[in-house]
PDB file of N, CA and C in Angstrom:
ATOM      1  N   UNK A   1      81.124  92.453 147.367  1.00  0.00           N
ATOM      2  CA  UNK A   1      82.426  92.882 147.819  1.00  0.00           C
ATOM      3  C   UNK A   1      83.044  93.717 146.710  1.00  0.00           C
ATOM      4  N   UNK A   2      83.465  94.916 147.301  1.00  0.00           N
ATOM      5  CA  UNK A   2      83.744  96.344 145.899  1.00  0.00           C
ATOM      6  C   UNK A   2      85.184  96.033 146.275  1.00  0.00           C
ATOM      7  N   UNK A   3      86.434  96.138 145.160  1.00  0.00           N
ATOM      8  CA  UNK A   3      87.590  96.376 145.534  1.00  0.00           C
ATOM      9  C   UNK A   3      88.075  97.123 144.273  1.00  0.00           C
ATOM     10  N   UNK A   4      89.656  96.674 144.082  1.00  0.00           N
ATOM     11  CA  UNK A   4      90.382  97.358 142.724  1.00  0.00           C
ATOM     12  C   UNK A   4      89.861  96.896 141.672  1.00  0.00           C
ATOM     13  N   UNK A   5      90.492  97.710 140.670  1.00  0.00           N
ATOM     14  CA  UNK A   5      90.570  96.686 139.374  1.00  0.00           C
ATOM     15  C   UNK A   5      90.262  94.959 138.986  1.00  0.00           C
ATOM     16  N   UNK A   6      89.497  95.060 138.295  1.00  0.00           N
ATOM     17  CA  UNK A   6      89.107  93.712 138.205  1.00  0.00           C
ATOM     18  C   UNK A   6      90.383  93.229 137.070  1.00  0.00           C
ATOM     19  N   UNK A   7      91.305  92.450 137.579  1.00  0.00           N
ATOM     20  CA  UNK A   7      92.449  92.245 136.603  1.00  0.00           C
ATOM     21  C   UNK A   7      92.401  90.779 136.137  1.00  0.00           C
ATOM     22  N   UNK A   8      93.396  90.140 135.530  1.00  0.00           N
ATOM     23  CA  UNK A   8      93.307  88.983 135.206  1.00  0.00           C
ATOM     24  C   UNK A   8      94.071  87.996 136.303  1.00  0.00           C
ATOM     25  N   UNK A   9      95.384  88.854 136.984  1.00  0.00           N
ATOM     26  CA  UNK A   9      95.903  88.146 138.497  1.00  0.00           C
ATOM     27  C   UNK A   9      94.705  88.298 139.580  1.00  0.00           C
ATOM     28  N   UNK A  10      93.563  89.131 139.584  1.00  0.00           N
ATOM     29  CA  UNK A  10      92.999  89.204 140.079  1.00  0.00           C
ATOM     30  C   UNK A  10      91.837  87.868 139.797  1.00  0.00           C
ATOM     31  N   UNK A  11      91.329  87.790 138.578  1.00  0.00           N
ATOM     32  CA  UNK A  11      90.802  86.669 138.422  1.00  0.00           C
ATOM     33  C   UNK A  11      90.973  85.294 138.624  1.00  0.00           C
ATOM     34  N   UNK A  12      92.556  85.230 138.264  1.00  0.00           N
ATOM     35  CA  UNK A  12      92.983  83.752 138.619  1.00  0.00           C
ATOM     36  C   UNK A  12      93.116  83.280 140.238  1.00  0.00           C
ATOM     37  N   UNK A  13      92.815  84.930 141.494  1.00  0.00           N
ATOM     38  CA  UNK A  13      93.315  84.597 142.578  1.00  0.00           C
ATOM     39  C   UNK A  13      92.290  84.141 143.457  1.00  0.00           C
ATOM     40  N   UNK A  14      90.583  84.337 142.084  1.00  0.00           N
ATOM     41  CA  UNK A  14      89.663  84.093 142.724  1.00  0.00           C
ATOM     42  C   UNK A  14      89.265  82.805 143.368  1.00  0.00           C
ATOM     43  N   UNK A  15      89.042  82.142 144.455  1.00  0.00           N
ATOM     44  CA  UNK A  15      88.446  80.623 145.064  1.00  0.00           C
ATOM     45  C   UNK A  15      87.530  80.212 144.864  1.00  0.00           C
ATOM     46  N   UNK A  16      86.656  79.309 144.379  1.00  0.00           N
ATOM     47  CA  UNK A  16      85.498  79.031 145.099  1.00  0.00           C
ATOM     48  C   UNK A  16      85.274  78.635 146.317  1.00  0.00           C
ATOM     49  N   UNK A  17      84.126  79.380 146.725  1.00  0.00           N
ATOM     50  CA  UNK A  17      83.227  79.111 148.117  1.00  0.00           C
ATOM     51  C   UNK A  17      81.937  78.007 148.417  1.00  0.00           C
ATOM     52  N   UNK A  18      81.481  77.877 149.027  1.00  0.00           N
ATOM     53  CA  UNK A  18      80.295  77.103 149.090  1.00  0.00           C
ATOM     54  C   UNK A  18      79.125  77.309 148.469  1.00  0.00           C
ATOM     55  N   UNK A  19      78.863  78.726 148.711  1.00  0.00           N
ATOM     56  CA  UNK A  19      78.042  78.928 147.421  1.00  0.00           C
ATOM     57  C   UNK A  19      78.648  80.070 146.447  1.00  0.00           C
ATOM     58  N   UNK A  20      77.957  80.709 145.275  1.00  0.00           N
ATOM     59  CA  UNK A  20      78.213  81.729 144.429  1.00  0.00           C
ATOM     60  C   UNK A  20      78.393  83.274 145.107  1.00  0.00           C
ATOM     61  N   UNK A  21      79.334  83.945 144.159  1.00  0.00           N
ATOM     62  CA  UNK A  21      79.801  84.868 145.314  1.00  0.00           C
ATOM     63  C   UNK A  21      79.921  86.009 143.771  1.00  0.00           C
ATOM     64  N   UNK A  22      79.440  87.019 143.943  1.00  0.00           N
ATOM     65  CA  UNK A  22      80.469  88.386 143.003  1.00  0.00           C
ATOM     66  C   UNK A  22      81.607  89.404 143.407  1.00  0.00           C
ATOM     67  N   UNK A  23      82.842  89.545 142.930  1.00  0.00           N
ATOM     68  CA  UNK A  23      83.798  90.057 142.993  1.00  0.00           C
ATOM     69  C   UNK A  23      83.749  91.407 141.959  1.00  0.00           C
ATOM     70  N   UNK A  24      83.047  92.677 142.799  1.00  0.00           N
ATOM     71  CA  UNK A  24      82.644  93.563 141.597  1.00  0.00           C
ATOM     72  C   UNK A  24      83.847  94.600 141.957  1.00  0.00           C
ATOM     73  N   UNK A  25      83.820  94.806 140.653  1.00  0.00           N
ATOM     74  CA  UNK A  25      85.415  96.208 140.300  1.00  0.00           C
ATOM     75  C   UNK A  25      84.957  97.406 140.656  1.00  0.00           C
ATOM     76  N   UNK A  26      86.060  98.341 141.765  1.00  0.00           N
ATOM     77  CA  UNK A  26      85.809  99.160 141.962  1.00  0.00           C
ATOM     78  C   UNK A  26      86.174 100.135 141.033  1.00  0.00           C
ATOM     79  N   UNK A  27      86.252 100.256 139.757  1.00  0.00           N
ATOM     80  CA  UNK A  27      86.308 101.143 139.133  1.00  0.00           C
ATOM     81  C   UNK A  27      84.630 101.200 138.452  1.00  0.00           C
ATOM     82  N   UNK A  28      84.472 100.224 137.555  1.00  0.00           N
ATOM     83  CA  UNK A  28      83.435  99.972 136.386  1.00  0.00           C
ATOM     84  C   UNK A  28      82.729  99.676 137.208  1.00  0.00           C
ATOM     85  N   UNK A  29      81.497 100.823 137.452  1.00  0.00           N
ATOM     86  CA  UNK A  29      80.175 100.314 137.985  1.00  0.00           C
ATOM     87  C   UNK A  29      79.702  99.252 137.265  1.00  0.00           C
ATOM     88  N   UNK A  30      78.851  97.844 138.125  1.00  0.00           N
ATOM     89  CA  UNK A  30      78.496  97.256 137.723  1.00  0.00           C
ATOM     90  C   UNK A  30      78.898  96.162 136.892  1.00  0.00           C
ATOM     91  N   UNK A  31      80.225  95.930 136.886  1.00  0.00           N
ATOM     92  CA  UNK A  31      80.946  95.056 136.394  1.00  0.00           C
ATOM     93  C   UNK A  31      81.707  94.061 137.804  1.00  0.00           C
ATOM     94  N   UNK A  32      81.382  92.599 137.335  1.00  0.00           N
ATOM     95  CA  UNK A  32      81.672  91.911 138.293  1.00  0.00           C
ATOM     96  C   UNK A  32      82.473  90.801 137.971  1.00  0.00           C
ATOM     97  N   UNK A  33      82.972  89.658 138.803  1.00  0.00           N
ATOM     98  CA  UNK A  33      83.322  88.406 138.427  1.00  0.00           C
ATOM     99  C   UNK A  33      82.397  87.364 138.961  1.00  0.00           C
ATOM    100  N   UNK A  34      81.414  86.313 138.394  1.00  0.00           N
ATOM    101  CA  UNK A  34      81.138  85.420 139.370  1.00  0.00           C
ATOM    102  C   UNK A  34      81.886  84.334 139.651  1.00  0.00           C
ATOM    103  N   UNK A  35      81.363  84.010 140.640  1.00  0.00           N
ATOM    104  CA  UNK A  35      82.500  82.589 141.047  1.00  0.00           C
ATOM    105  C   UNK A  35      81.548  81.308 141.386  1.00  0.00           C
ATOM    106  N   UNK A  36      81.237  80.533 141.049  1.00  0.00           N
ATOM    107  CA  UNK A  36      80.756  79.246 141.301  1.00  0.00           C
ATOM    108  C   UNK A  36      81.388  78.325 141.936  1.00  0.00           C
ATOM    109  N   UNK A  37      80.379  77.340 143.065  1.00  0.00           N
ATOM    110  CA  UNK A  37      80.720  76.516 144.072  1.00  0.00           C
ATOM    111  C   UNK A  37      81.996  75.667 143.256  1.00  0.00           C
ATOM    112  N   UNK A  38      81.837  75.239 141.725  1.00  0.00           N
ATOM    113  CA  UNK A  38      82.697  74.548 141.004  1.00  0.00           C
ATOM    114  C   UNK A  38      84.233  74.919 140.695  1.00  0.00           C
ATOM    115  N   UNK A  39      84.034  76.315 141.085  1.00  0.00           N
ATOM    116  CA  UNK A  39      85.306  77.137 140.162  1.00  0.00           C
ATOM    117  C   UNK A  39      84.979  78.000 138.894  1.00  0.00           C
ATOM    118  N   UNK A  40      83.379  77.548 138.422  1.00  0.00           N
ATOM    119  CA  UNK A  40      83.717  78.203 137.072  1.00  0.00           C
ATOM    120  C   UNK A  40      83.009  79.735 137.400  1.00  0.00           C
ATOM    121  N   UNK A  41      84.156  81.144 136.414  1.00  0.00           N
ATOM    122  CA  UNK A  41      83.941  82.297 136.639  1.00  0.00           C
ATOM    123  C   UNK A  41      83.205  82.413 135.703  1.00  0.00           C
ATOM    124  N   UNK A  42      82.257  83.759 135.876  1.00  0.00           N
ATOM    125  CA  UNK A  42      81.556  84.595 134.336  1.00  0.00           C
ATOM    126  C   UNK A  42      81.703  85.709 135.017  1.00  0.00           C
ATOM    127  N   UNK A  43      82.255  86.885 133.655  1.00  0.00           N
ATOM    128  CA  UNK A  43      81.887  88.011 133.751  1.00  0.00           C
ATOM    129  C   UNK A  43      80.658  88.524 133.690  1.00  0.00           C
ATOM    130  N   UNK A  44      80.086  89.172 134.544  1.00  0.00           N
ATOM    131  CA  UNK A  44      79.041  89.282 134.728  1.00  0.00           C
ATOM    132  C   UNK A  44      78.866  91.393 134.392  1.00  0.00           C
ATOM    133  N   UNK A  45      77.974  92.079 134.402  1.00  0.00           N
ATOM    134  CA  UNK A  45      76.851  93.179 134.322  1.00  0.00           C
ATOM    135  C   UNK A  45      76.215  93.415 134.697  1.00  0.00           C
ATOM    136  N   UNK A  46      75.186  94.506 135.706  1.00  0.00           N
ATOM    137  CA  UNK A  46      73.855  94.649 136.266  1.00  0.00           C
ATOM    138  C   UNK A  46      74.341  95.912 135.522  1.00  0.00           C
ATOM    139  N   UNK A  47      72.503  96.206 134.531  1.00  0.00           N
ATOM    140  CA  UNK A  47      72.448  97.709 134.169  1.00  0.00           C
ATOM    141  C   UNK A  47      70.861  97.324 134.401  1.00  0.00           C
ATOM    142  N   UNK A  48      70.164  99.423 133.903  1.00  0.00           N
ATOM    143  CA  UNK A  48      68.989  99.341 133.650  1.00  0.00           C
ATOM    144  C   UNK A  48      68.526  99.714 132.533  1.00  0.00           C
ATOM    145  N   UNK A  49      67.682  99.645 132.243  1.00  0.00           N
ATOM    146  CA  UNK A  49      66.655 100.276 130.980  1.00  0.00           C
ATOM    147  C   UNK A  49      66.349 100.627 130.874  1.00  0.00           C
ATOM    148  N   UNK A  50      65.956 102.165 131.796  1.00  0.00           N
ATOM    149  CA  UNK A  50      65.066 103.064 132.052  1.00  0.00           C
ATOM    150  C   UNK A  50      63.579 102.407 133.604  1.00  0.00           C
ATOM    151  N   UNK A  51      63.639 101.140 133.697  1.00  0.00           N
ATOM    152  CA  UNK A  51      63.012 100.723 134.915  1.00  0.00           C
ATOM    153  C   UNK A  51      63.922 100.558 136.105  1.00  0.00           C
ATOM    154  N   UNK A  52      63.141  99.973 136.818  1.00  0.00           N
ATOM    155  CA  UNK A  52      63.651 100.376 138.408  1.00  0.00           C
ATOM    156  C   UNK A  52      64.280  99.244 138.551  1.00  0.00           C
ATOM    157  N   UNK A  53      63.881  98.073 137.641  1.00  0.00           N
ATOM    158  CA  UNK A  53      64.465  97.046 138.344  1.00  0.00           C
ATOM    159  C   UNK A  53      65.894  96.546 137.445  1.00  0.00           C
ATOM    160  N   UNK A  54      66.954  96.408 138.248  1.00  0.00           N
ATOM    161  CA  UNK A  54      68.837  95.787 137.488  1.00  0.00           C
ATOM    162  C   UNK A  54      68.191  94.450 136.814  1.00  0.00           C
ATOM    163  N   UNK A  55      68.915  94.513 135.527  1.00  0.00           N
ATOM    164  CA  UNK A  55      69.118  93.684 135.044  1.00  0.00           C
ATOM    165  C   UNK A  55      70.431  92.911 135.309  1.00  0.00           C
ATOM    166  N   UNK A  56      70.969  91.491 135.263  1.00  0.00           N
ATOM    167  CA  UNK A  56      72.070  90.919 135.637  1.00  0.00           C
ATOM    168  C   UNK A  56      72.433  90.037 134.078  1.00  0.00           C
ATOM    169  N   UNK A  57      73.041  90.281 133.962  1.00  0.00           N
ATOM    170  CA  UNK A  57      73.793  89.970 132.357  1.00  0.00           C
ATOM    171  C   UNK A  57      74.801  89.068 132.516  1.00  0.00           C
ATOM    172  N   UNK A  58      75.195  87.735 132.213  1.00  0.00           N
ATOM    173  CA  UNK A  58      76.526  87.423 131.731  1.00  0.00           C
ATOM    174  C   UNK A  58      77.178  87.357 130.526  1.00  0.00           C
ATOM    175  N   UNK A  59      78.520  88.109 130.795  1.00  0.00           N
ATOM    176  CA  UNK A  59      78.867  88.330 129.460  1.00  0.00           C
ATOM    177  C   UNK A  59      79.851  87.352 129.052  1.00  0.00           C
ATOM    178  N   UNK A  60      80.630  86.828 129.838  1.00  0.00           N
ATOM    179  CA  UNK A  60      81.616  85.683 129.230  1.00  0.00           C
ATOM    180  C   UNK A  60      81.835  84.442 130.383  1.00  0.00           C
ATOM    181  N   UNK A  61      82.067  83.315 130.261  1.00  0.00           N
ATOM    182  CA  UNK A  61      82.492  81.989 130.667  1.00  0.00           C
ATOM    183  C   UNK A  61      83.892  82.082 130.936  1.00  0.00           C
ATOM    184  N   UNK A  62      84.670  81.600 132.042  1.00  0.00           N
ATOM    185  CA  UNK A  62      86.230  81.060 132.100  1.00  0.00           C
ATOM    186  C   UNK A  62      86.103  79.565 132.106  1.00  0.00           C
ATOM    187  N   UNK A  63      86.783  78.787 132.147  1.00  0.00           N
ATOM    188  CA  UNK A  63      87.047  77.597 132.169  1.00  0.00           C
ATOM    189  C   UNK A  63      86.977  77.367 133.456  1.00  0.00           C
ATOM    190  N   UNK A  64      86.299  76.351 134.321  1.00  0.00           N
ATOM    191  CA  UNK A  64      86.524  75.977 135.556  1.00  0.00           C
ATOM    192  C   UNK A  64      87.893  75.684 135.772  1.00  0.00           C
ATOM    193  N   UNK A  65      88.055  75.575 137.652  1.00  0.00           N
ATOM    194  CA  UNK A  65      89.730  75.272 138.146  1.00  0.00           C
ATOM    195  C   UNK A  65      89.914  74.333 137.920  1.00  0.00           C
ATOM    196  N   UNK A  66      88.957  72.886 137.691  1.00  0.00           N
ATOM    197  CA  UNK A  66      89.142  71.916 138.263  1.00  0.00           C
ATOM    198  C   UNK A  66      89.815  70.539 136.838  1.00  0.00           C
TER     199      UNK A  66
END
């Protein structure tokens, strides 16, 4: 799911779902939020390396909701 700015009201407005879900910014290719069944977010990355196949990166931890 592509939308705005990946912000920080934007982060806190994120839910968890049943399963894992990415909330990727429509600005910054490839920059996302994950969301876990628990609540807990990571910023997440898909780049490449010169191969065909995305790499998926996490770059930081939030604190779960719960």
């Amino acid at each position: 799911m592509a939308g705005g700015r990946i912000t920080k009201r934007t982060v806190d407005a994120l839910k968890a779902a049943k399963s894992d879900y990415v909330r990727w910014d429509g600005d910054l290719k490839g920059f996302g939020v994950r969301v876990r069944p628990s609540g807990a977010k990571s910023f997440v990355a898909v780049y490449r390396t010169g191969g065909e196949t995305p790499l998926f990166e996490k770059l930081r931890s939030e604190p779960s909701a719960s």
